[in-house]
Structure formats: C-alpha cells, structure tokens
PDB file of N, CA and C in Angstrom:
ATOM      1  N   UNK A   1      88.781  83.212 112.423  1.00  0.00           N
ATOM      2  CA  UNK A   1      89.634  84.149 111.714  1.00  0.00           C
ATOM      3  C   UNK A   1      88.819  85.395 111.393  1.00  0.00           C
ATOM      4  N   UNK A   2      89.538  86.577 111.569  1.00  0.00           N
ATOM      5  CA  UNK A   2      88.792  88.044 110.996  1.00  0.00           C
ATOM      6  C   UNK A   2      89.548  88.346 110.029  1.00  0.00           C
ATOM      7  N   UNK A   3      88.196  88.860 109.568  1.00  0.00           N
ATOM      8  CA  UNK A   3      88.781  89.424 107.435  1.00  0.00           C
ATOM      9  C   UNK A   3      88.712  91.059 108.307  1.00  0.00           C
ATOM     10  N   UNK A   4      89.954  91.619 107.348  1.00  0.00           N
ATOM     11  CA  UNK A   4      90.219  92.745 107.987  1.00  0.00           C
ATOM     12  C   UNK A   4      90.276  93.559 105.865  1.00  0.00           C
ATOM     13  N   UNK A   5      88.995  94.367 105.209  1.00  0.00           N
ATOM     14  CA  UNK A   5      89.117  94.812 104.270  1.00  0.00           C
ATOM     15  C   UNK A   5      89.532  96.500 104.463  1.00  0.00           C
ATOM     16  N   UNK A   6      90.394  96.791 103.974  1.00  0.00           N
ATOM     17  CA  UNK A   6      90.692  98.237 103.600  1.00  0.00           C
ATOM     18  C   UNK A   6      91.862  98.270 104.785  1.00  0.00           C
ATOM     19  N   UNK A   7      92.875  97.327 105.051  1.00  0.00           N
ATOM     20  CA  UNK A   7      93.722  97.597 105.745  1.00  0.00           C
ATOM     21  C   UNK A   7      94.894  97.933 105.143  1.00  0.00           C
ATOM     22  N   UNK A   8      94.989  98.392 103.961  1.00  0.00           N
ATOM     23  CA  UNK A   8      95.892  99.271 103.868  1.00  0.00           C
ATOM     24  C   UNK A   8      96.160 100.936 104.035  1.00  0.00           C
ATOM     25  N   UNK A   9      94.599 100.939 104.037  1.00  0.00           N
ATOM     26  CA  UNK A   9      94.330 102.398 105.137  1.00  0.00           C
ATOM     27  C   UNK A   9      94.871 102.568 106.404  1.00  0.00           C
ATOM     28  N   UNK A  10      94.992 103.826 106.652  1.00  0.00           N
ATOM     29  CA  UNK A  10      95.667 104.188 108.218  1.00  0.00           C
ATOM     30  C   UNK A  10      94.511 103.182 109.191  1.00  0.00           C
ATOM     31  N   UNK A  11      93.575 103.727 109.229  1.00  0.00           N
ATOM     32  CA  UNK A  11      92.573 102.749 110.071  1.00  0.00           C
ATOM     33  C   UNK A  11      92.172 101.372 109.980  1.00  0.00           C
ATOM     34  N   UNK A  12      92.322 100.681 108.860  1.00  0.00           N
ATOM     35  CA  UNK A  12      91.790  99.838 109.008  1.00  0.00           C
ATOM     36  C   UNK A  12      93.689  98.653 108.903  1.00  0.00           C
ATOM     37  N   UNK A  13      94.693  99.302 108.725  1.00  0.00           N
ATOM     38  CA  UNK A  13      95.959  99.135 109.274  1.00  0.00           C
ATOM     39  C   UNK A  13      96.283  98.989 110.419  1.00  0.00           C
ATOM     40  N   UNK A  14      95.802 100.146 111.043  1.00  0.00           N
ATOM     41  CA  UNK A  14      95.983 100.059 112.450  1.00  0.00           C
ATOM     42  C   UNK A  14      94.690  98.854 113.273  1.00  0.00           C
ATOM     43  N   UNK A  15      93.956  98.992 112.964  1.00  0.00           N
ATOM     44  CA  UNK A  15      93.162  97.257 113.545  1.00  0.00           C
ATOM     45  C   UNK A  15      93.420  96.362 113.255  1.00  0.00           C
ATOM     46  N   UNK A  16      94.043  95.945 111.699  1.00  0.00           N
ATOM     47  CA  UNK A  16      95.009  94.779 111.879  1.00  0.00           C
ATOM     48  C   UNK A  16      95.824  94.607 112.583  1.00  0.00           C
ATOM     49  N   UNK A  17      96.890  95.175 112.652  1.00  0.00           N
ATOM     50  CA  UNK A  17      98.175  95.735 113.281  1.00  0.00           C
ATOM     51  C   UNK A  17      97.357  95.006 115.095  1.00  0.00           C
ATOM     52  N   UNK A  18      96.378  95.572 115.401  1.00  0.00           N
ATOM     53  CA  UNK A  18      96.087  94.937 117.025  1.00  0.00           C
ATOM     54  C   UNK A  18      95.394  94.362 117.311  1.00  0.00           C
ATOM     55  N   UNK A  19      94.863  93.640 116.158  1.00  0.00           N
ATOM     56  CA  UNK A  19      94.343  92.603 116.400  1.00  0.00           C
ATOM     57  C   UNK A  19      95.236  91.187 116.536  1.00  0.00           C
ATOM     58  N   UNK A  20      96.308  91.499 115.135  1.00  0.00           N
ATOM     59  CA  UNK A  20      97.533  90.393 115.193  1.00  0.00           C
ATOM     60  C   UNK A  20      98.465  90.746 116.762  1.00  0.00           C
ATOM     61  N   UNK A  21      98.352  91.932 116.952  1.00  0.00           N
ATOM     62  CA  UNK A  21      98.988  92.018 118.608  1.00  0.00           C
ATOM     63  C   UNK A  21      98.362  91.318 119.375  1.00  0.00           C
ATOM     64  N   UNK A  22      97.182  91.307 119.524  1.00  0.00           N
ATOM     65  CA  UNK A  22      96.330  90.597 120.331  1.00  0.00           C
ATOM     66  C   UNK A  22      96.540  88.851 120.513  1.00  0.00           C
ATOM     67  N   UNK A  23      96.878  88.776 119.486  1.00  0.00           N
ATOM     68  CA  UNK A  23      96.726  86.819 119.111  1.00  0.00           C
ATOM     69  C   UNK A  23      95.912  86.253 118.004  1.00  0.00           C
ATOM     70  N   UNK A  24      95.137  87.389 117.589  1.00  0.00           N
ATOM     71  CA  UNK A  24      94.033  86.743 116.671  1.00  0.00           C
ATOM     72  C   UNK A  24      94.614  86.388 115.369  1.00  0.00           C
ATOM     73  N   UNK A  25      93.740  85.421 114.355  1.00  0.00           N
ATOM     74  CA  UNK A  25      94.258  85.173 113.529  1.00  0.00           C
ATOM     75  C   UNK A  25      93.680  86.290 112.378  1.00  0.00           C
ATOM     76  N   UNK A  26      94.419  86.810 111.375  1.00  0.00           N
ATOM     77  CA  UNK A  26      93.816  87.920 110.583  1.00  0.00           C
ATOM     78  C   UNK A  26      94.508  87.409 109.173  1.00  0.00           C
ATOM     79  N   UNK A  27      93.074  87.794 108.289  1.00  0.00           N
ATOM     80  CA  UNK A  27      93.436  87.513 107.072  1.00  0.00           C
ATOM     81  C   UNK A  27      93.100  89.320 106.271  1.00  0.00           C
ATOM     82  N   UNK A  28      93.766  89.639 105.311  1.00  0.00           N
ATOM     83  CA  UNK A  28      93.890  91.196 104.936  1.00  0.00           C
ATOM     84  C   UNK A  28      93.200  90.728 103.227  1.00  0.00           C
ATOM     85  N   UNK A  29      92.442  91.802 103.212  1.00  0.00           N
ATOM     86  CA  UNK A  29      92.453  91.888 101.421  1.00  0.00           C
ATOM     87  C   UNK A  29      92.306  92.691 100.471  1.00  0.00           C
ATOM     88  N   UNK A  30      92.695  92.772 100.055  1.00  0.00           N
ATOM     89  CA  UNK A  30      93.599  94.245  98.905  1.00  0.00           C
ATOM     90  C   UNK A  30      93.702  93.893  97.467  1.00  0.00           C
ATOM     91  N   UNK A  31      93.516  94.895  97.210  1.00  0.00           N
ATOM     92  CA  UNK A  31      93.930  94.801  95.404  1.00  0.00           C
ATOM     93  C   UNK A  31      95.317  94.897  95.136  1.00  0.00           C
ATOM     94  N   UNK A  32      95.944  95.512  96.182  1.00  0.00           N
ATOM     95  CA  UNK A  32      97.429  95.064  95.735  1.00  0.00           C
ATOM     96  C   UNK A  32      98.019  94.583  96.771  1.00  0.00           C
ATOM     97  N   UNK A  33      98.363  93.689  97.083  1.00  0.00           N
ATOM     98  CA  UNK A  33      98.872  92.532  98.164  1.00  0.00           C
ATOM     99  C   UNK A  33     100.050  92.872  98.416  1.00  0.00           C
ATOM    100  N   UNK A  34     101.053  94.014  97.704  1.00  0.00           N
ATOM    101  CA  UNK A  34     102.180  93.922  97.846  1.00  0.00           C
ATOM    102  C   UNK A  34     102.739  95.222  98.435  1.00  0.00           C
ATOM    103  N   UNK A  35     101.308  96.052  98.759  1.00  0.00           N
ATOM    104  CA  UNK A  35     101.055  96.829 100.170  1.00  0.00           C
ATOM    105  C   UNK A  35     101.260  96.204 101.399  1.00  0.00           C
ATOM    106  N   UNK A  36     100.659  94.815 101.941  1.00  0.00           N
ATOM    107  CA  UNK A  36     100.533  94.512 103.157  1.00  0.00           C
ATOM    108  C   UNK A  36     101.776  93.426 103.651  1.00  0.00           C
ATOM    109  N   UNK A  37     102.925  93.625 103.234  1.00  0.00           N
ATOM    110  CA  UNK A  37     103.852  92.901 103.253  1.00  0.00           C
ATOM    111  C   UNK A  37     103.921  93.010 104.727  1.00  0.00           C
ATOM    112  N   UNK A  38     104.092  94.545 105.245  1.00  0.00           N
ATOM    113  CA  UNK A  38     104.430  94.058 106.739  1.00  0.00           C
ATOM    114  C   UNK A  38     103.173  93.602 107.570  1.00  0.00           C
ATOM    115  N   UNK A  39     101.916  93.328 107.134  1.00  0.00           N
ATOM    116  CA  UNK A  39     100.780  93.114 108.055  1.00  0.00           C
ATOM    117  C   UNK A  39     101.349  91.528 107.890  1.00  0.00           C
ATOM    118  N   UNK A  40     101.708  90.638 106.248  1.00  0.00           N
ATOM    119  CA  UNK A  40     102.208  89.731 106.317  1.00  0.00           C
ATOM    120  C   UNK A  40     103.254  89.277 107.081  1.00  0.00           C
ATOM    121  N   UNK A  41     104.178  90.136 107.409  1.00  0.00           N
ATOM    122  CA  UNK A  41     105.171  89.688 108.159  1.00  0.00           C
ATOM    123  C   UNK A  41     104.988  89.580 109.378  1.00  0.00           C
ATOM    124  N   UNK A  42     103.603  90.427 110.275  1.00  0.00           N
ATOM    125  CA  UNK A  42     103.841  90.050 111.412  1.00  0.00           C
ATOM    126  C   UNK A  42     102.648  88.814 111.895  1.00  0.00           C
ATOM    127  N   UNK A  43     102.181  88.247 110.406  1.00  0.00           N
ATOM    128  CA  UNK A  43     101.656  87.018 110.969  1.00  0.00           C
ATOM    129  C   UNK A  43     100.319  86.882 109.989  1.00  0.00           C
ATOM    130  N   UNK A  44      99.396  88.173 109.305  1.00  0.00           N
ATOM    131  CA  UNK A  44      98.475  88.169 108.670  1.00  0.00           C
ATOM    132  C   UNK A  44      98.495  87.232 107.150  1.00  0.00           C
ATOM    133  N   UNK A  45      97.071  86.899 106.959  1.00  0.00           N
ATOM    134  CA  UNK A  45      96.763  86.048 105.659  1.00  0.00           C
ATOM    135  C   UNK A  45      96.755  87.074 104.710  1.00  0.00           C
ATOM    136  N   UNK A  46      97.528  87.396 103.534  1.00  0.00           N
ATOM    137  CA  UNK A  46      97.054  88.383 102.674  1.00  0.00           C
ATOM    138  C   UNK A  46      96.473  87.577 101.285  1.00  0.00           C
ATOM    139  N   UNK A  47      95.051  87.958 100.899  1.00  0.00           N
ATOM    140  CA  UNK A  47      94.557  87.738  99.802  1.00  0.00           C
ATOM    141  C   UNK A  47      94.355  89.051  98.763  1.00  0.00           C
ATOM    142  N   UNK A  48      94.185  88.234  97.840  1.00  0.00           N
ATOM    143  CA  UNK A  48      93.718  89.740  96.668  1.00  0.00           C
ATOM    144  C   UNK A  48      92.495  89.659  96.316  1.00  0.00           C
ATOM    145  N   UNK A  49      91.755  90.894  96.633  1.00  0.00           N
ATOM    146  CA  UNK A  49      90.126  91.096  96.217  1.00  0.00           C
ATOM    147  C   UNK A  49      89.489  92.344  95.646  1.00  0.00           C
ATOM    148  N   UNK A  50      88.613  92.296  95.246  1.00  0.00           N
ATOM    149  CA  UNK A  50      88.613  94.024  95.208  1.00  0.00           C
ATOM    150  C   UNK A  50      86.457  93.932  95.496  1.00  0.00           C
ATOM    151  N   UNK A  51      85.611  94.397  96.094  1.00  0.00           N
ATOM    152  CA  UNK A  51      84.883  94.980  96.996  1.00  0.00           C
ATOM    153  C   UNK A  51      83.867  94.866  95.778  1.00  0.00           C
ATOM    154  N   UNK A  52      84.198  94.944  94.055  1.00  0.00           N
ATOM    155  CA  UNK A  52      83.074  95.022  93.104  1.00  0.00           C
ATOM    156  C   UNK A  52      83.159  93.732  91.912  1.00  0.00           C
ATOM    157  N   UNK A  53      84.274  92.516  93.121  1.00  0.00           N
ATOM    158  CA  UNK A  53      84.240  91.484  91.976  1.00  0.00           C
ATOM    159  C   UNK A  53      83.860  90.232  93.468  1.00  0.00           C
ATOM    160  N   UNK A  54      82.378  90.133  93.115  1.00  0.00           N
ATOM    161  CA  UNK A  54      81.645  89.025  94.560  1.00  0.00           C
ATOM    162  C   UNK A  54      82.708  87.508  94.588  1.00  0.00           C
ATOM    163  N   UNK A  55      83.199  87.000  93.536  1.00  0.00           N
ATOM    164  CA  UNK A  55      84.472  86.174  93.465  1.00  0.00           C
ATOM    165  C   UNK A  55      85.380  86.282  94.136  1.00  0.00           C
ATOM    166  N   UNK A  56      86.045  87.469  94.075  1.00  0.00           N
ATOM    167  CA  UNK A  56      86.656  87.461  94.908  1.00  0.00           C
ATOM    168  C   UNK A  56      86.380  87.480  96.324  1.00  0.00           C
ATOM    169  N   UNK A  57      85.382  88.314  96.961  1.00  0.00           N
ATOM    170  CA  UNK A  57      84.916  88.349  97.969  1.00  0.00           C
ATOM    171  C   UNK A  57      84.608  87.193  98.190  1.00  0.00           C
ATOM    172  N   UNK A  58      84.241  86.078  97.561  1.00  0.00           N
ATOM    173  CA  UNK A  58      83.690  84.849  98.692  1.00  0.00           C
ATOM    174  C   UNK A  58      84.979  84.190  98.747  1.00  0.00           C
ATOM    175  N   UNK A  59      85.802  84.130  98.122  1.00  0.00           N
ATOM    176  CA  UNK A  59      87.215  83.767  98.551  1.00  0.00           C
ATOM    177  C   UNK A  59      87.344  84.284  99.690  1.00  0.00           C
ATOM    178  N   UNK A  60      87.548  85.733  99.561  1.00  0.00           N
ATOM    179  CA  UNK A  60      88.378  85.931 100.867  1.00  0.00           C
ATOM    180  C   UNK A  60      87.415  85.854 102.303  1.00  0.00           C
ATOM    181  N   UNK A  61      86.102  85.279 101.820  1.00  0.00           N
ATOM    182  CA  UNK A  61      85.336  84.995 103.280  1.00  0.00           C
ATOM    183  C   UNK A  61      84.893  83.788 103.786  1.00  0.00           C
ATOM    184  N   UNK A  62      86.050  82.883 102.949  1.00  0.00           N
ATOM    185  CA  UNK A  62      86.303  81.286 102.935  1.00  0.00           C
ATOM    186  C   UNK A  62      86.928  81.280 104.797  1.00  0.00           C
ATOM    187  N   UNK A  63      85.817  80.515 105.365  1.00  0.00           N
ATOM    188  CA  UNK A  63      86.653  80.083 106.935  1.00  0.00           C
ATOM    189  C   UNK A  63      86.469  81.378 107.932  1.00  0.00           C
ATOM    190  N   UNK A  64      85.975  82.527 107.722  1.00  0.00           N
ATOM    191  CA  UNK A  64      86.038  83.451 108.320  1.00  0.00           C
ATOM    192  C   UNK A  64      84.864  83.872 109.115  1.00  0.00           C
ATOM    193  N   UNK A  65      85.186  84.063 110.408  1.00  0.00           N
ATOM    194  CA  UNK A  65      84.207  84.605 111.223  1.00  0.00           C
ATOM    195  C   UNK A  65      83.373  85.756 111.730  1.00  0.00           C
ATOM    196  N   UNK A  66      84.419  86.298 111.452  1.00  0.00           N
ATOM    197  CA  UNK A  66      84.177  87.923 111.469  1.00  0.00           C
ATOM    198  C   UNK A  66      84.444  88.943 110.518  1.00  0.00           C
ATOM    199  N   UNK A  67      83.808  90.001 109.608  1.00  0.00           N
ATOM    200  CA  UNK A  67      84.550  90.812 108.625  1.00  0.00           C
ATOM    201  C   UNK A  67      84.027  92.197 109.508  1.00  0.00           C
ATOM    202  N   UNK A  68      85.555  93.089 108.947  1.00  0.00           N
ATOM    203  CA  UNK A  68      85.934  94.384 109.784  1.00  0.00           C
ATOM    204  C   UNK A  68      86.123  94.952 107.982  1.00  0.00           C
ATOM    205  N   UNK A  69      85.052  96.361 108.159  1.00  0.00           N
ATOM    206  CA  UNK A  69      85.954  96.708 106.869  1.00  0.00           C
ATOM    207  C   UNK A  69      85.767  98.319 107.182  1.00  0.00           C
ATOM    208  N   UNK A  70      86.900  99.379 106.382  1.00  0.00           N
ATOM    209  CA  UNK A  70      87.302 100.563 106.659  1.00  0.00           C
ATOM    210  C   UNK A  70      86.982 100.580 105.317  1.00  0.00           C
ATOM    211  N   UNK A  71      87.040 100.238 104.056  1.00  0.00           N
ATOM    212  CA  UNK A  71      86.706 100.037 102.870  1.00  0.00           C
ATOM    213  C   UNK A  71      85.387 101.067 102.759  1.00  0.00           C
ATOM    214  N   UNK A  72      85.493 102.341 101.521  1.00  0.00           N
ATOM    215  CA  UNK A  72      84.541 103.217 101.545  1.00  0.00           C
ATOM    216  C   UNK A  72      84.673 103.494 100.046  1.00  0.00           C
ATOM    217  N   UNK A  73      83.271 103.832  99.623  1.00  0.00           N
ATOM    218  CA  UNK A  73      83.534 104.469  97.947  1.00  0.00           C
ATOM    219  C   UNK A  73      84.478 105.911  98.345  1.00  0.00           C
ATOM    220  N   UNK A  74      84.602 106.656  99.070  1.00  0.00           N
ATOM    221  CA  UNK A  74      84.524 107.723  98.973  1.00  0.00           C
ATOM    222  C   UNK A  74      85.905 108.035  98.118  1.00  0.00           C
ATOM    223  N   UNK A  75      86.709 109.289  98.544  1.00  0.00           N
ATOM    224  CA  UNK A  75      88.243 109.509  98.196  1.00  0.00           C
ATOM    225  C   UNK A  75      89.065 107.996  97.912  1.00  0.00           C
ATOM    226  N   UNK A  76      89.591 107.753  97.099  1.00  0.00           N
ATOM    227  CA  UNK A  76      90.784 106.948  97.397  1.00  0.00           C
ATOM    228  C   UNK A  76      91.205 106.714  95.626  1.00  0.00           C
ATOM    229  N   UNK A  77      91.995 105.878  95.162  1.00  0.00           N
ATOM    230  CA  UNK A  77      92.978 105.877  94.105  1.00  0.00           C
ATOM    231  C   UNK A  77      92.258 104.449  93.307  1.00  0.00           C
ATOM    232  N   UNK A  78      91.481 103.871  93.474  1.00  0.00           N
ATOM    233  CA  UNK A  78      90.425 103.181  92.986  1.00  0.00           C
ATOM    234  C   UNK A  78      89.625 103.588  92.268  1.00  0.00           C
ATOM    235  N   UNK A  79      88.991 102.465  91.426  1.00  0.00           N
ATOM    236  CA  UNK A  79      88.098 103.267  90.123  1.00  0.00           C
ATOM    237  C   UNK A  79      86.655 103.519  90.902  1.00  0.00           C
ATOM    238  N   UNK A  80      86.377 104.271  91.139  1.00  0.00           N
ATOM    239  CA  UNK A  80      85.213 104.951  91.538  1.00  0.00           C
ATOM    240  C   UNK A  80      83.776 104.058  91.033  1.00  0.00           C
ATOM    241  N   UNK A  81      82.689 103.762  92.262  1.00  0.00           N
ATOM    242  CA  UNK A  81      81.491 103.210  91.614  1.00  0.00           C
ATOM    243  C   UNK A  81      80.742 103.972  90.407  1.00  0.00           C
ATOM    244  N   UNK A  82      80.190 103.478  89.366  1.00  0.00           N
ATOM    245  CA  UNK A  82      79.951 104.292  88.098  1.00  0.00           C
ATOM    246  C   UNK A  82      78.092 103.801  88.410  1.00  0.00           C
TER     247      UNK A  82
END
C-alpha cells in the first residue's frame, strides 16, 4: 500500500487520483478527511493525521510500503511551524 500525504493538494491529488487508476492500493491523510471523499470514493484509505503529531503519523504508516508526500511548510491554511 502507498501513503499518499498532502493529497488534497492539486499535486499530490492528482497522484492519488493515478495511482488508484493504476490498481494500486492508496491510503490518503489529511487533517480533514472530509476533503478526500472523492479520492474515497474511487477506492482510497482515508485517515486523519497531521505531519506535527508523530501519532498520528505512525498510524497512518501502519502496513505501508511506500510514502509519497506533496506536504510542505510553505503557503497553505495550516498552522505554520513556530
């Protein structure tokens, strides 16, 4: 299974999006899960994590083989590293 983090970004959306085209199995993880409804619908695992709580992160890297992440401090609507 590939952990696919920051796929609710255009980019890291769009590699879910073809990787689940592909056949693979994909698990997504987000702070708000109720973004990736359609990555869920077309077959993806959605968990909730967020990148500065390691708990969560080893959850969502339970069984997983590969991690893909688009996930960046930079711009975005997240509380900024302090």
């Amino acid at each position: 299974m590939i952990l696919v983090i920051g796929a609710s970004g255009r980019l890291g959306g769009t590699i879910a999006r073809h990787l689940l085209d592909q056949g693979e199995r994909v698990r997504v993880m987000t702070r708000t899960p109720a973004k990736l409804e359609n990555l869920k619908t077309m077959g993806a695992e959605v968990v909730s994590g967020d990148l500065r709580d390691p708990a969560s992160l080893k959850s969502a890297c339970q069984g997983i083989e590969q991690v893909i992440t688009t996930a960046h401090a930079g711009e975005g609507k997240g509380r900024g590293i302090t």
